[in-house]
Protein backbone atom coordinates (compact mmCIF):
# COMPACT_ATOMS: atom_id res chain seq x y z
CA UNK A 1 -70.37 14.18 60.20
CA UNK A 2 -67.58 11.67 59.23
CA UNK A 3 -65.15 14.11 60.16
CA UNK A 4 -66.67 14.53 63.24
CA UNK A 5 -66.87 10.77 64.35
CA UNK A 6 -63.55 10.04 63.24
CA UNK A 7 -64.27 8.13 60.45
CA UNK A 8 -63.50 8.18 56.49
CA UNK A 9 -65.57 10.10 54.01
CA UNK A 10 -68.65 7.61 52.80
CA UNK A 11 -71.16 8.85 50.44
CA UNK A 12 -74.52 7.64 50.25
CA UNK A 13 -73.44 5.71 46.98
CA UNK A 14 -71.01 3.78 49.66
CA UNK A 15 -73.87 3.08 51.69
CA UNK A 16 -76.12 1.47 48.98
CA UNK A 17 -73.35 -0.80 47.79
CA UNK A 18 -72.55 -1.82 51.58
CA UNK A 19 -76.54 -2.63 51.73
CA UNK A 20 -76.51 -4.89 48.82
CA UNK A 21 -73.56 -7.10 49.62
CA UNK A 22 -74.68 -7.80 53.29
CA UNK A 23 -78.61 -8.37 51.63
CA UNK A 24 -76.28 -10.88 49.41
CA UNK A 25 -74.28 -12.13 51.81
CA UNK A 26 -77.32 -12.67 53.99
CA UNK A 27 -78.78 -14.83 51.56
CA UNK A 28 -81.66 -12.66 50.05
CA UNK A 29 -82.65 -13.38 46.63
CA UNK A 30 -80.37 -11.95 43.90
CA UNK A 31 -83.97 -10.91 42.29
CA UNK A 32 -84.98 -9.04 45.44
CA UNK A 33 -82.14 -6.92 45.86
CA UNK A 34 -81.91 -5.93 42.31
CA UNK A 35 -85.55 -4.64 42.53
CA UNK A 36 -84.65 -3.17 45.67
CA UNK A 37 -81.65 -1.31 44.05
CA UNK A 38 -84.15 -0.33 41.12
CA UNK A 39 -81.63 -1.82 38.45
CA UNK A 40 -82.60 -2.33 35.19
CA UNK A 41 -81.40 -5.73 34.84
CA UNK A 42 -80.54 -8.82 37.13
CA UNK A 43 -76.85 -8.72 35.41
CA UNK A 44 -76.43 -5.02 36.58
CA UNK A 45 -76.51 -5.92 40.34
CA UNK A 46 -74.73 -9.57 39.98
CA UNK A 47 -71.62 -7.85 38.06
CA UNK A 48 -71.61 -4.98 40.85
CA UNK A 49 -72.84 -6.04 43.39
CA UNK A 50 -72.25 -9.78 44.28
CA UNK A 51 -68.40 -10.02 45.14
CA UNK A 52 -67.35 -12.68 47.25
CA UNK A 53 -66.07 -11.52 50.49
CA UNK A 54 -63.05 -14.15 52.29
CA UNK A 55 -65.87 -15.52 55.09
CA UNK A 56 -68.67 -15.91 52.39
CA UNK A 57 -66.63 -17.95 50.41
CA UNK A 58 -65.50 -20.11 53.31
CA UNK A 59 -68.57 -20.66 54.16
CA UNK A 60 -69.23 -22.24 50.36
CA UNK A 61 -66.35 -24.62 50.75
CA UNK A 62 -67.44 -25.39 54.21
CA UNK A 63 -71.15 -26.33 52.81
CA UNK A 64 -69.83 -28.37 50.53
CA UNK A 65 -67.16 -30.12 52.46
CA UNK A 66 -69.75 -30.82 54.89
CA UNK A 67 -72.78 -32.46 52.74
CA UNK A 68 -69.72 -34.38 50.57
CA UNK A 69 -68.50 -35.61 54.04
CA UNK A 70 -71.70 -36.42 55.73
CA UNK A 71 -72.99 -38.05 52.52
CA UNK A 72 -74.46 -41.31 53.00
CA UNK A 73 -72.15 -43.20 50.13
CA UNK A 74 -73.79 -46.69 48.72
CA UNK A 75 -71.09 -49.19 49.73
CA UNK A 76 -68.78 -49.97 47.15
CA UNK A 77 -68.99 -53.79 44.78
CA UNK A 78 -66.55 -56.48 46.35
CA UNK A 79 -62.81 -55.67 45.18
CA UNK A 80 -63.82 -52.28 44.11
CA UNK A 81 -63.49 -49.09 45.61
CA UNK A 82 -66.08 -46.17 44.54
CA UNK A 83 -63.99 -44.88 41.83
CA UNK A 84 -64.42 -46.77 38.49
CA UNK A 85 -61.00 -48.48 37.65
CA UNK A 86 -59.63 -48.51 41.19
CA UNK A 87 -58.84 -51.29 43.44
CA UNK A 88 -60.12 -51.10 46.55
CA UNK A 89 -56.85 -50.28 48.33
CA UNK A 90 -56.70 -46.77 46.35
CA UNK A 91 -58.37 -44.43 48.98
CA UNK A 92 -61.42 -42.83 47.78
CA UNK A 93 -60.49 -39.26 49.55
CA UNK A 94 -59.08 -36.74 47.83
CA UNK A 95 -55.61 -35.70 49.08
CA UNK A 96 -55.29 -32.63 47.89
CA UNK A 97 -56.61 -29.50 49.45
C-alpha cells in the first residue's frame, strides 16, 4: 500500500509511536497514554515516547516568556531595583537570550 501511494515503508509499530507523541504533544496526560499504549510502567512511555519535537519546545519557552513578561511584579523599595544587591539603574531584564 505504501508503495502504491508513493510513500515510505511504515509499520504499524511506526504508527503507534506517531500516536503517542501527537497524544503528548496534544497535551493528554502522560498517565493516559501509557495505559493507552498498555505499558507496564509510566517510565516505559516517558523514555520512548515523550521526545520534544522543535515547535513543542517553542511553545515551552514561549509559555514561559509570556507569564514571566506579563507578570504583575510588586514595585521595587526606593533606590532598589528587584534584584537584591542592585541599584536601581542595573536593568532588571535579562540580556541574554
Amino acid at each position: 500500500m505504501c508503495r502504491k501511494a508513493g510513500a515510505s515503508r511504515t509499520t504499524l509499530h511506526d504508527l503507534r509511536h506517531l500516536s503517542a507523541t501527537i497524544s503528548i504533544n496534544a497535551g493528554v496526560p502522560l498517565t493516559v497514554v501509557s495505559k493507552t499504549l498498555r505499558h507496564s510502567t509510566l517510565s516505559t512511555t516517558a523514555n520512548v515516547c515523550s521526545h520534544l519535537t522543535a515547535q513543542a519546545a517553542r511553545e515551552a519557552v514561549d509559555v514561559v516568556d509570556k507569564t514571566l513578561t506579563h507578570a504583575d511584579w510588586p514595585p521595587a523599595p526606593h533606590g532598589l531595583s528587584r534584584h537584591r544587591d542592585r541599584p536601581a539603574t542595573t536593568s532588571p531584564r535579562c540580556t541574554t537570550r
